[in-house]
C-alpha atoms as a PDB file:
ATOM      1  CA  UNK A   1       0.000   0.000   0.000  1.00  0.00           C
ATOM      2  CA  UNK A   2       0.901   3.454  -0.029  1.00  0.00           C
ATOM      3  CA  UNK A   3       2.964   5.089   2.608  1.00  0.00           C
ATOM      4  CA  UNK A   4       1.389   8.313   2.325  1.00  0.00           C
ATOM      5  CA  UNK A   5      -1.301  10.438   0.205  1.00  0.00           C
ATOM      6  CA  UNK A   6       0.550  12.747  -2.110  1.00  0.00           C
ATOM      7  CA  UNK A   7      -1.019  15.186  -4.495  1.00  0.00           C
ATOM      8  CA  UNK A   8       1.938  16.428  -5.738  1.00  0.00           C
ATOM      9  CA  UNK A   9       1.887  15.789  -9.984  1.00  0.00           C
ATOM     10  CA  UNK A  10       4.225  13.714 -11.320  1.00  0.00           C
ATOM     11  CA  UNK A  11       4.727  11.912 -14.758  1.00  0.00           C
ATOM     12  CA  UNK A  12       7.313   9.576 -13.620  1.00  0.00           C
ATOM     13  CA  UNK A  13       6.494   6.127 -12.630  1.00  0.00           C
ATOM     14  CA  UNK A  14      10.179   5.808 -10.447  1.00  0.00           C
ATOM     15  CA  UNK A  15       8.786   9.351  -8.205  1.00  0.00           C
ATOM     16  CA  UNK A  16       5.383   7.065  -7.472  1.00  0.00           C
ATOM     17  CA  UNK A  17       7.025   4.262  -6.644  1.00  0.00           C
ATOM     18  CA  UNK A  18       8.803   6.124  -4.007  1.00  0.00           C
ATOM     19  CA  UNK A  19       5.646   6.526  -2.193  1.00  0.00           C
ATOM     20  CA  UNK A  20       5.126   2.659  -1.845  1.00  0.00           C
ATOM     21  CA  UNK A  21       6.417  -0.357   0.514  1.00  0.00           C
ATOM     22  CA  UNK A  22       9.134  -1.948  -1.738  1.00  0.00           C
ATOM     23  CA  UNK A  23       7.383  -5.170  -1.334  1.00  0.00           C
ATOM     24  CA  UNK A  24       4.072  -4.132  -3.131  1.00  0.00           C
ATOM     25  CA  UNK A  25       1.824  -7.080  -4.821  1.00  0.00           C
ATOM     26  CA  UNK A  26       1.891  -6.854  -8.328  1.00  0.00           C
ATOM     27  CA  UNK A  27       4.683  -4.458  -8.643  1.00  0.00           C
ATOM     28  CA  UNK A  28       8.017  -5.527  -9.706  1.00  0.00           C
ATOM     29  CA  UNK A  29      11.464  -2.912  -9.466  1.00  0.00           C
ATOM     30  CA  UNK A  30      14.529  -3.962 -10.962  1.00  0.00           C
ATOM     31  CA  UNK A  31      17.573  -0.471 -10.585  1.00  0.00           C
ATOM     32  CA  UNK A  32      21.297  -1.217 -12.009  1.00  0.00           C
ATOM     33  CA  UNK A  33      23.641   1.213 -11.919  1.00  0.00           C
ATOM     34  CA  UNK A  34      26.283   1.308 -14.386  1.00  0.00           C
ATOM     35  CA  UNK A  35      30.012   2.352 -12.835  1.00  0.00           C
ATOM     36  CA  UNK A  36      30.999   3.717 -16.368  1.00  0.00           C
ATOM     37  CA  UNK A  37      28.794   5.551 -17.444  1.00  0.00           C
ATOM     38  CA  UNK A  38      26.838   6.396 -14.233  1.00  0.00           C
ATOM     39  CA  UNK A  39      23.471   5.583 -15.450  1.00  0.00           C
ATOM     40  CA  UNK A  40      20.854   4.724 -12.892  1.00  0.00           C
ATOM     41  CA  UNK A  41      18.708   2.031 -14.945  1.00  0.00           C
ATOM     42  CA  UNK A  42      15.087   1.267 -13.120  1.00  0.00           C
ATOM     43  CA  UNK A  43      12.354  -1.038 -14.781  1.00  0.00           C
ATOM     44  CA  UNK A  44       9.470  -1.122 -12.994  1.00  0.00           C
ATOM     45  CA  UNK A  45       6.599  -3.499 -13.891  1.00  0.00           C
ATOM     46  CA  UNK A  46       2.895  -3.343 -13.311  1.00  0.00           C
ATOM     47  CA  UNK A  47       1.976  -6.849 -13.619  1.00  0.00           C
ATOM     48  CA  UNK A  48      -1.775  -6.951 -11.948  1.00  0.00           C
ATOM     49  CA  UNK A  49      -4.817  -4.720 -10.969  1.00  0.00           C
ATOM     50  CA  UNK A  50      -3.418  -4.647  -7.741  1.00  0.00           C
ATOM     51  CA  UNK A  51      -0.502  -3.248  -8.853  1.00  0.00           C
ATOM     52  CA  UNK A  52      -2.195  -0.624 -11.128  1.00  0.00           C
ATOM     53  CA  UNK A  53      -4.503   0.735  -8.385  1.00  0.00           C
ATOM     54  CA  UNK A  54      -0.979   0.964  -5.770  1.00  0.00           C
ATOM     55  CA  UNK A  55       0.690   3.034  -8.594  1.00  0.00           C
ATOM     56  CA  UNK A  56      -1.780   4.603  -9.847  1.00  0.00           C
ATOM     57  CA  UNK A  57       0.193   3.550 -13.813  1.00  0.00           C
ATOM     58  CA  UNK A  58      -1.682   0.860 -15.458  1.00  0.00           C
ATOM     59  CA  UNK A  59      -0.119  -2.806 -16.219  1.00  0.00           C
ATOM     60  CA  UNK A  60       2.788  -2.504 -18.248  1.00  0.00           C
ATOM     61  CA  UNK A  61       6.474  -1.967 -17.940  1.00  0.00           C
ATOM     62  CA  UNK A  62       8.219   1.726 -17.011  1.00  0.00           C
ATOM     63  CA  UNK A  63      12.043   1.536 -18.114  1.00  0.00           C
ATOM     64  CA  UNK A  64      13.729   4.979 -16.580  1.00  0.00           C
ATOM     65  CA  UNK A  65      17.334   5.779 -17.174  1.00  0.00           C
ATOM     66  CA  UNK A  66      18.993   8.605 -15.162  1.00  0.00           C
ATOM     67  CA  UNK A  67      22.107  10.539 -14.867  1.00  0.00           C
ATOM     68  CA  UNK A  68      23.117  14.037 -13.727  1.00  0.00           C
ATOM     69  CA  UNK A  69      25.609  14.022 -16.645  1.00  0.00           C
ATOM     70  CA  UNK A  70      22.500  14.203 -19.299  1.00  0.00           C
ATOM     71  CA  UNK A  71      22.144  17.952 -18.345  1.00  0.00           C
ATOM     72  CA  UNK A  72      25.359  19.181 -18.806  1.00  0.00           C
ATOM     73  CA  UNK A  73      27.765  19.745 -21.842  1.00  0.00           C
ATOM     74  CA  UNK A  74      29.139  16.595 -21.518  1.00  0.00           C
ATOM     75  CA  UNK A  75      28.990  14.561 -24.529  1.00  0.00           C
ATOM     76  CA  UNK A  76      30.114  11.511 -23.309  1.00  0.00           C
ATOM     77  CA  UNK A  77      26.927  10.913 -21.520  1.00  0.00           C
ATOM     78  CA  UNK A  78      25.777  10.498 -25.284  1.00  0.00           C
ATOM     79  CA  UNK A  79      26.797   7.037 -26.461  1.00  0.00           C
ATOM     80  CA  UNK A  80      25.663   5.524 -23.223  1.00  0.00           C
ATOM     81  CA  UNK A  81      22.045   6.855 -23.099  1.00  0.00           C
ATOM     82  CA  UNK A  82      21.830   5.930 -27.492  1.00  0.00           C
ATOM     83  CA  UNK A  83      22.946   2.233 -26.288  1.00  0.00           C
ATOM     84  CA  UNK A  84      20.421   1.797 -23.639  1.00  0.00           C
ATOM     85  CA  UNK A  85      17.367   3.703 -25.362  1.00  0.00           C
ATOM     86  CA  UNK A  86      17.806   1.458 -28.732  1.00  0.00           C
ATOM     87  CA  UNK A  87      17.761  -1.965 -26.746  1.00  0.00           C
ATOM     88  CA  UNK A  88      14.844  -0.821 -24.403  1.00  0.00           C
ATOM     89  CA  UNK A  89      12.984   0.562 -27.755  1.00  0.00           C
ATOM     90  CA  UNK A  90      13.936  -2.764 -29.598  1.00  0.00           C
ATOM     91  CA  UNK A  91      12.379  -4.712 -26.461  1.00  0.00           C
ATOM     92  CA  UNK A  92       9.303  -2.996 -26.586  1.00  0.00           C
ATOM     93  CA  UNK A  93       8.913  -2.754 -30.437  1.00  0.00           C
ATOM     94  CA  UNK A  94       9.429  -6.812 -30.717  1.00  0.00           C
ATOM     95  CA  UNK A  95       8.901  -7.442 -34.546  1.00  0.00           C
ATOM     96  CA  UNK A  96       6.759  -4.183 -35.320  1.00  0.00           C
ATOM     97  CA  UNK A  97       8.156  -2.938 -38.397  1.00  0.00           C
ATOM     98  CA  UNK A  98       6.166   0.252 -39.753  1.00  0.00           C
ATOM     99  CA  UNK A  99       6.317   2.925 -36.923  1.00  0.00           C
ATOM    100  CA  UNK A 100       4.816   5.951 -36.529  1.00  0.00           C
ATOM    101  CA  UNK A 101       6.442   8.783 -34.324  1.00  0.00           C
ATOM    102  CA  UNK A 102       4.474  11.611 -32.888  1.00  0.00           C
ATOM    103  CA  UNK A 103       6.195  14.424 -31.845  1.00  0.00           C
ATOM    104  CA  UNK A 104       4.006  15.846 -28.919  1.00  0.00           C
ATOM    105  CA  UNK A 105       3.768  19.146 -27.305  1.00  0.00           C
ATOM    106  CA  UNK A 106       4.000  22.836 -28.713  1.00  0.00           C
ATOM    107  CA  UNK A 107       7.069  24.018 -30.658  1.00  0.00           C
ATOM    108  CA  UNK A 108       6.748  27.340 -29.519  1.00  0.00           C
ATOM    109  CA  UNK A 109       7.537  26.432 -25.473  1.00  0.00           C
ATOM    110  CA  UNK A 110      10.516  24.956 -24.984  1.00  0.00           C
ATOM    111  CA  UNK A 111       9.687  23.233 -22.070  1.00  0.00           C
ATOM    112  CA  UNK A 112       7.358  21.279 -24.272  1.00  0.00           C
ATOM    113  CA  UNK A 113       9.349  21.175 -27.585  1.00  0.00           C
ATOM    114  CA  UNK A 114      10.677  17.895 -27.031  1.00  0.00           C
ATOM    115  CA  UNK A 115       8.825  16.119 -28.698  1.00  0.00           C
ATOM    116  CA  UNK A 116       8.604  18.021 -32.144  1.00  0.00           C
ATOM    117  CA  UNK A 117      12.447  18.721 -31.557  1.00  0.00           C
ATOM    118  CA  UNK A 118      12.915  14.835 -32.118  1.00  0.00           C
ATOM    119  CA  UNK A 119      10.836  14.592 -35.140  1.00  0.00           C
ATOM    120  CA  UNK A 120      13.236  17.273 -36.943  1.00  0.00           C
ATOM    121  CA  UNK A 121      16.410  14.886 -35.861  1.00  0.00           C
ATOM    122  CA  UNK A 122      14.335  11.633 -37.663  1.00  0.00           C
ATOM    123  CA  UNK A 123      15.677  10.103 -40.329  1.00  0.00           C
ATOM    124  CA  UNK A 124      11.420   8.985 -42.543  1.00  0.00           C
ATOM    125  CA  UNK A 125      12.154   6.660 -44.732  1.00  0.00           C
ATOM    126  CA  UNK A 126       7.961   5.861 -45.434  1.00  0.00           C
ATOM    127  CA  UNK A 127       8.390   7.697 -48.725  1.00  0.00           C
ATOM    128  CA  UNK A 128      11.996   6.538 -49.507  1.00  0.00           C
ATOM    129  CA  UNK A 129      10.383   2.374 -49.142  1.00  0.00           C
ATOM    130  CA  UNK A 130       7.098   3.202 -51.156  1.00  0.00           C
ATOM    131  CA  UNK A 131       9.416   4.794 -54.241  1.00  0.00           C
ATOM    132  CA  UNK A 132      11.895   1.284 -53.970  1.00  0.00           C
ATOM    133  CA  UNK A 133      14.612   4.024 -53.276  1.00  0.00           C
ATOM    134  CA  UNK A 134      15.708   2.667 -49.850  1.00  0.00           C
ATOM    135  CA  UNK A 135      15.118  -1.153 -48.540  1.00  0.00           C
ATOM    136  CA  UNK A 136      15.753  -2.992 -45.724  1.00  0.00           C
ATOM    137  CA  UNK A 137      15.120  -0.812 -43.432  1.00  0.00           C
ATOM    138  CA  UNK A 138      11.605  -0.117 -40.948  1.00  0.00           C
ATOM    139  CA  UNK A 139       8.896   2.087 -42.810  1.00  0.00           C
ATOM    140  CA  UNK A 140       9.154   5.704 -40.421  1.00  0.00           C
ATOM    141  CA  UNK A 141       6.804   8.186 -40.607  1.00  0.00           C
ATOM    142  CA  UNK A 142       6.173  11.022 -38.220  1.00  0.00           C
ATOM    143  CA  UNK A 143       4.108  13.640 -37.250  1.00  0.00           C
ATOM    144  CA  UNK A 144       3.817  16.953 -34.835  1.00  0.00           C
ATOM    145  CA  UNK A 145      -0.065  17.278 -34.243  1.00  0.00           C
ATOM    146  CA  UNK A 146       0.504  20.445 -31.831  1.00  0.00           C
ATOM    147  CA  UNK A 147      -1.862  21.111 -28.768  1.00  0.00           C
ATOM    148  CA  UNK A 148      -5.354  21.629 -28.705  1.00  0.00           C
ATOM    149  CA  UNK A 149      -5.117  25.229 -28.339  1.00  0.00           C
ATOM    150  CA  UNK A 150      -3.558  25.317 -31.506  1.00  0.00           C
ATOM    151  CA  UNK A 151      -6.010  22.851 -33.732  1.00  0.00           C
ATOM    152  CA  UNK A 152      -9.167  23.189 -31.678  1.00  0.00           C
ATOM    153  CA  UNK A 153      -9.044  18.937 -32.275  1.00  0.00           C
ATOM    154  CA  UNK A 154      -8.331  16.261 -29.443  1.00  0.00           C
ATOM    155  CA  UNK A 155      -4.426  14.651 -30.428  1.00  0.00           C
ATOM    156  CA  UNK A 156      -5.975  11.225 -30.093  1.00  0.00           C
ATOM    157  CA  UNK A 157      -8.855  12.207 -33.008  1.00  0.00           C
ATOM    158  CA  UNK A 158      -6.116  13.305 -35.365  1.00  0.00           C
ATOM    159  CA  UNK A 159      -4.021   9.908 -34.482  1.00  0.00           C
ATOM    160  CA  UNK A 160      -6.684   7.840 -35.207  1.00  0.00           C
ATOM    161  CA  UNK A 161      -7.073   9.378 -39.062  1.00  0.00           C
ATOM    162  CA  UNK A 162      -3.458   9.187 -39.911  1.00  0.00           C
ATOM    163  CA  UNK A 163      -3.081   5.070 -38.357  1.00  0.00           C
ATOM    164  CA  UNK A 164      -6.498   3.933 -39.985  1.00  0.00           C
ATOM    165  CA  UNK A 165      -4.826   5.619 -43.588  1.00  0.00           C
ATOM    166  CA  UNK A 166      -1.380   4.396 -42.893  1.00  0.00           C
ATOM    167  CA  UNK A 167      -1.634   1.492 -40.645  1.00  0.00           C
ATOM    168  CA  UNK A 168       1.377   1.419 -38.520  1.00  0.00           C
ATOM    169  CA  UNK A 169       2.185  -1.435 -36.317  1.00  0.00           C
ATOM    170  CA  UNK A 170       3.904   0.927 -33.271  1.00  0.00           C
ATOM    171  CA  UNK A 171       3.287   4.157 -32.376  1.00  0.00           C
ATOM    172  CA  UNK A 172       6.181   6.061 -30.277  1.00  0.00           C
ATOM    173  CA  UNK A 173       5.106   9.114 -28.804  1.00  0.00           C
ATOM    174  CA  UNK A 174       7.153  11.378 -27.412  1.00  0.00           C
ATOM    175  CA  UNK A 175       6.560  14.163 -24.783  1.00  0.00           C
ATOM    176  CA  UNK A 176       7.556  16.561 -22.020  1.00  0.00           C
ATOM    177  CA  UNK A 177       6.775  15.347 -18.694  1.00  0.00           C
ATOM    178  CA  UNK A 178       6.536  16.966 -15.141  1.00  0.00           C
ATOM    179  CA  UNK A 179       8.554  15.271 -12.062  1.00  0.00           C
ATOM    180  CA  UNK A 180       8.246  15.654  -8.432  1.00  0.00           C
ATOM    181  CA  UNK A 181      12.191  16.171  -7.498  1.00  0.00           C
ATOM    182  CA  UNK A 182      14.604  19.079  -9.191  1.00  0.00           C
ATOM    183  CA  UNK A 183      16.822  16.701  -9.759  1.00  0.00           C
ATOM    184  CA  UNK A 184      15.432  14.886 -12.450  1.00  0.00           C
ATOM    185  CA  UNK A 185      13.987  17.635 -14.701  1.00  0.00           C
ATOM    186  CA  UNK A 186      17.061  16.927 -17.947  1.00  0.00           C
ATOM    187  CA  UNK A 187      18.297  14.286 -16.211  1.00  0.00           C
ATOM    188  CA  UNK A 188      15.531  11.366 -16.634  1.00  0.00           C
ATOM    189  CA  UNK A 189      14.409   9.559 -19.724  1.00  0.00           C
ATOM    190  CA  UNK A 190      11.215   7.513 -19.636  1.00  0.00           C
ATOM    191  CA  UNK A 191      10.211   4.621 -21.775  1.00  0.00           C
ATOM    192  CA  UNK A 192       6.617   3.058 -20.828  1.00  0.00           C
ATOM    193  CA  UNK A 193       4.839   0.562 -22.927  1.00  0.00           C
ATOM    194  CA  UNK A 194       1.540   2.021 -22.000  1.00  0.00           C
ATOM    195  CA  UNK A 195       0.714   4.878 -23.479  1.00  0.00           C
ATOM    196  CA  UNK A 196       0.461   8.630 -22.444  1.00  0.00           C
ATOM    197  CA  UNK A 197      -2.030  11.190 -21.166  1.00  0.00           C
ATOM    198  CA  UNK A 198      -0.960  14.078 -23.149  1.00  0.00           C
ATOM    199  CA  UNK A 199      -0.711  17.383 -20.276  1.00  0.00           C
ATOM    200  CA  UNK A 200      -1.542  15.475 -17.637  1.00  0.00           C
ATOM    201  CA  UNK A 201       1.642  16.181 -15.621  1.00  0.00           C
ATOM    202  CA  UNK A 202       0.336  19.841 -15.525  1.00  0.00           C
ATOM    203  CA  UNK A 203      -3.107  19.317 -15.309  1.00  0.00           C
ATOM    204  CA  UNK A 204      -3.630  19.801 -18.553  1.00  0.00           C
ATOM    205  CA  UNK A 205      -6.237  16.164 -19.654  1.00  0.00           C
ATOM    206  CA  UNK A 206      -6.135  15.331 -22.855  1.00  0.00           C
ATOM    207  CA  UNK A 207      -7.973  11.857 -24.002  1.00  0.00           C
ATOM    208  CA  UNK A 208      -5.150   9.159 -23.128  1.00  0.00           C
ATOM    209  CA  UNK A 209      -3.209   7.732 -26.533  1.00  0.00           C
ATOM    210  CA  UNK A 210      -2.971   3.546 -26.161  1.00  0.00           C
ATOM    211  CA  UNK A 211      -3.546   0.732 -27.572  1.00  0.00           C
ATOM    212  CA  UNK A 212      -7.055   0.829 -25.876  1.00  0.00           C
ATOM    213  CA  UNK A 213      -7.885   4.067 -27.392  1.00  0.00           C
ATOM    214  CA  UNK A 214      -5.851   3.738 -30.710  1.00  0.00           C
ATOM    215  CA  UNK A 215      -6.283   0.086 -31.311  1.00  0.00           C
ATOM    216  CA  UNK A 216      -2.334   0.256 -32.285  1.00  0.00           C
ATOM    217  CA  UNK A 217       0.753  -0.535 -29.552  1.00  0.00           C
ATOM    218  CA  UNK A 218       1.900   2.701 -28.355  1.00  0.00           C
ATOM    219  CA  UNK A 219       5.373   3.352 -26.282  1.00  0.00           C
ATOM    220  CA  UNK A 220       6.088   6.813 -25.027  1.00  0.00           C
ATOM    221  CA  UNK A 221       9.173   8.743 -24.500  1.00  0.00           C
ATOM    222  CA  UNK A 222       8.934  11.254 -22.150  1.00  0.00           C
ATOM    223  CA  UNK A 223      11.654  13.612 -20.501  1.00  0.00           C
ATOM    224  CA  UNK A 224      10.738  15.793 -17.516  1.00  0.00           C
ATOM    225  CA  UNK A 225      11.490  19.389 -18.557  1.00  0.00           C
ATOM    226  CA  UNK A 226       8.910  21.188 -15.165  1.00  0.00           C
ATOM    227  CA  UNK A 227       8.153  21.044 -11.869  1.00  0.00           C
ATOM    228  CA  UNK A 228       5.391  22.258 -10.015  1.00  0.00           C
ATOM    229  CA  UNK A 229       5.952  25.227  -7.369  1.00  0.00           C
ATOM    230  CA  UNK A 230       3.471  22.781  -4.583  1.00  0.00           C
ATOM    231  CA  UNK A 231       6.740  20.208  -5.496  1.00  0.00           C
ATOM    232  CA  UNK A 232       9.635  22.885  -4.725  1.00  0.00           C
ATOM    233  CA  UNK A 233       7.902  24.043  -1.629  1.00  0.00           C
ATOM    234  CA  UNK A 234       7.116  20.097  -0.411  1.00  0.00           C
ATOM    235  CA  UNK A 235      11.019  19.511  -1.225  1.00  0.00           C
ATOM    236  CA  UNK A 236      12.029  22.660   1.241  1.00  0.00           C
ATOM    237  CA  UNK A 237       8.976  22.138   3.785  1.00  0.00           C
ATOM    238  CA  UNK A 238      11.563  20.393   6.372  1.00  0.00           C
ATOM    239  CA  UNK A 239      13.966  23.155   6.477  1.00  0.00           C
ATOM    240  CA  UNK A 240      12.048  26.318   6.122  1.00  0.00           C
ATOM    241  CA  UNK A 241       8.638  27.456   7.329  1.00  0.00           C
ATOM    242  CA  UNK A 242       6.052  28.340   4.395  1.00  0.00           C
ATOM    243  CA  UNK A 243       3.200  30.144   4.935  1.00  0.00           C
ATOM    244  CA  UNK A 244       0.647  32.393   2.836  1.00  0.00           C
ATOM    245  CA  UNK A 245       1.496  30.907  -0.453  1.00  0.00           C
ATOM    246  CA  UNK A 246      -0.713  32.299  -2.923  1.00  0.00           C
ATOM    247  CA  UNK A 247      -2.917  29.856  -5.275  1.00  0.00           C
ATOM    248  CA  UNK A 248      -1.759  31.823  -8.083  1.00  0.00           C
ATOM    249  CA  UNK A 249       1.643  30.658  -7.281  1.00  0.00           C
ATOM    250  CA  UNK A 250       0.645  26.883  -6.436  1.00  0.00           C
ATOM    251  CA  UNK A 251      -1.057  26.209  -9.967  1.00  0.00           C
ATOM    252  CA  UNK A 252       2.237  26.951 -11.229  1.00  0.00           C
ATOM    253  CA  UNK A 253       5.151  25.062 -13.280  1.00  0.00           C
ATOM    254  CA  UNK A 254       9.054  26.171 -13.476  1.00  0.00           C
ATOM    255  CA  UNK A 255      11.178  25.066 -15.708  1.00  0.00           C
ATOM    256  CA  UNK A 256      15.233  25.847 -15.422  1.00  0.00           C
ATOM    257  CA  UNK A 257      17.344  28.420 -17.037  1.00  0.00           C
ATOM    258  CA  UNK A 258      18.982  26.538 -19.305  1.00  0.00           C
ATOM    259  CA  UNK A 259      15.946  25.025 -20.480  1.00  0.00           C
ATOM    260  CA  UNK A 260      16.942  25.886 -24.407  1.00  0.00           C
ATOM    261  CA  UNK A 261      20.148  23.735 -24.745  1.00  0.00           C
ATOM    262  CA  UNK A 262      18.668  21.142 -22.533  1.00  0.00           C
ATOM    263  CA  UNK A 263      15.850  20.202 -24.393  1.00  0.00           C
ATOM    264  CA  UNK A 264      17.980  20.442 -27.754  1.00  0.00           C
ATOM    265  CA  UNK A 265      20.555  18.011 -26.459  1.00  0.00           C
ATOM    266  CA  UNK A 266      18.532  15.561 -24.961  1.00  0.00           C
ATOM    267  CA  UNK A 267      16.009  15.614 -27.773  1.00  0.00           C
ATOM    268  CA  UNK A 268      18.955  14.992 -29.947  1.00  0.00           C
ATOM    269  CA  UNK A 269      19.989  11.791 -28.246  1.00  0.00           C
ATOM    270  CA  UNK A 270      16.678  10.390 -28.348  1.00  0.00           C
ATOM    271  CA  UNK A 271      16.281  10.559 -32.118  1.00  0.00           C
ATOM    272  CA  UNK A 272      20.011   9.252 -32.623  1.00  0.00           C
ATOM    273  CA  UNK A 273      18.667   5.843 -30.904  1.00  0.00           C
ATOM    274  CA  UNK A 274      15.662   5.958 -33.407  1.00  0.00           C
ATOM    275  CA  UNK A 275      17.366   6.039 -35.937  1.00  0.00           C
ATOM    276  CA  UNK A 276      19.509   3.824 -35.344  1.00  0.00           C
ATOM    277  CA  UNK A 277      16.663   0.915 -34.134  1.00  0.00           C
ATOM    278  CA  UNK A 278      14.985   1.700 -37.172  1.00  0.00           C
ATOM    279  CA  UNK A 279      17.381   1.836 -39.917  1.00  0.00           C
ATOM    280  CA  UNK A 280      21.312   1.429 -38.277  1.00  0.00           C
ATOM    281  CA  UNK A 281      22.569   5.043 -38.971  1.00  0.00           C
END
């Protein structure tokens, strides 16, 4: 069960298994951490109702890789993250072959540019197989369907046109999340074979993309890039007294500084281990 009731948002399967007795029916946590390249590697698996109403995540498995190194200017963190994205992407995908990738969030916030930022780094090769001019090689396409403040039209609606015309057997979406901890906004990549709920790490519910609701597998790649103001105060609550906070304030999100070259570097080494699972560049 869970150790304590916390309201505090979070995208991050890891953060809300943090709030749960390690020993939790139906919940399965496997962390390695590598010595050379100082990845923290945590797969966490849903594996019964149980399990999905303790974490709140429904049954799947939640791969999360971590390092402090992904945030900074350090491109030897690179290679390592590629390596381990590719073979947790190739577990997931089994023996799909045509994949579509869908660049969520809003171009024009950085903070939630992640996903269109990957999309630009994608090698398609959809239109390259259909014209014989490439073989051997998994059929990409890819699209950016923008927010609903932008289209007026639910993400999920405009999926569901573009996989009944093209019939893809994967879809990998991939998004901007919101964590609970500082630490991990750059630093975390998540890989779920369940889906996503477009927003909903700020409160923002869109209709849920799965297989449920798409009738096509869909894995999502998610990075947190905010954290809620209720989360910063929560993390600082033992040390300092806080009092009077405004609700304007609490219904906020932060993001940090360097948010620009974050997103661009880390959005970068997600599409190099696409491309490379789905045609070896």
């Amino acid at each position: 069960m869970r150790k304590k009731k916390n309201r505090i948002r979070t995208d991050l399967a890891l953060e809300l298994k943090e709030e749960v007795e390690d020993q939790s029916e139906g919940i399965e946590i496997h962390t390695l951490q590598s010595g050379v390249s100082d990845i923290r590697e945590t797969v966490i698996k849903v594996t019964n109702q149980k399990g999905e109403r303790v974490l709140g995540k429904p049954i799947g498995t939640y791969v999360t890789l971590e390092s402090e190194m992904l945030r900074k200017d350090d491109e030897s963190i690179h290679e390592p993250f590629v390596v381990l994205l590719k073979s947790h992407l190739k577990n997931m995908m089994g023996d799909a072959n045509k994949v579509l990738v869908v660049g969520l969030g809003n171009r024009n916030v950085t903070p939630d540019a992640l996903g269109p930022y990957v999309v630009d780094n994608l090698y398609i090769t959809r239109h390259l197989l259909c014209e014989g001019i490439v073989e051997g090689v998994n059929e990409v396409s890819a699209i950016c369907p923008g927010v609903m403040a932008q289209t007026g039209i639910e993400t999920l609606h405009l999926l569901k046109a573009v996989c009944k015309d093209i019939k893809p057997d994967v879809v990998i979406a991939v998004d901007a999340l919101a964590a609970r901890e500082a630490k991990r906004l750059n630093a975390t990549i998540q890989i779920c074979d369940t889906g996503i709920a477009p927003g909903a790490g700020v409160g923002n519910d869109r209709k849920k993309i799965n297989e449920k609701t798409l009738g096509v597998k869909v894995i999502a790649i998610g990075v947190p890039t905010v954290i809620s103001v209720n989360a910063i105060i929560a993390t600082v609550a033992e040390e300092y007294k806080v009092e009077g906070i405004p609700d304007s304030l609490l219904s906020m999100f932060v993001t940090p500084n360097n948010i620009d070259e974050a997103v661009k570097r880390v959005s970068y080494t997600i599409s190099e281990a696409l491309n490379r699972l789905f045609v070896g560049i």
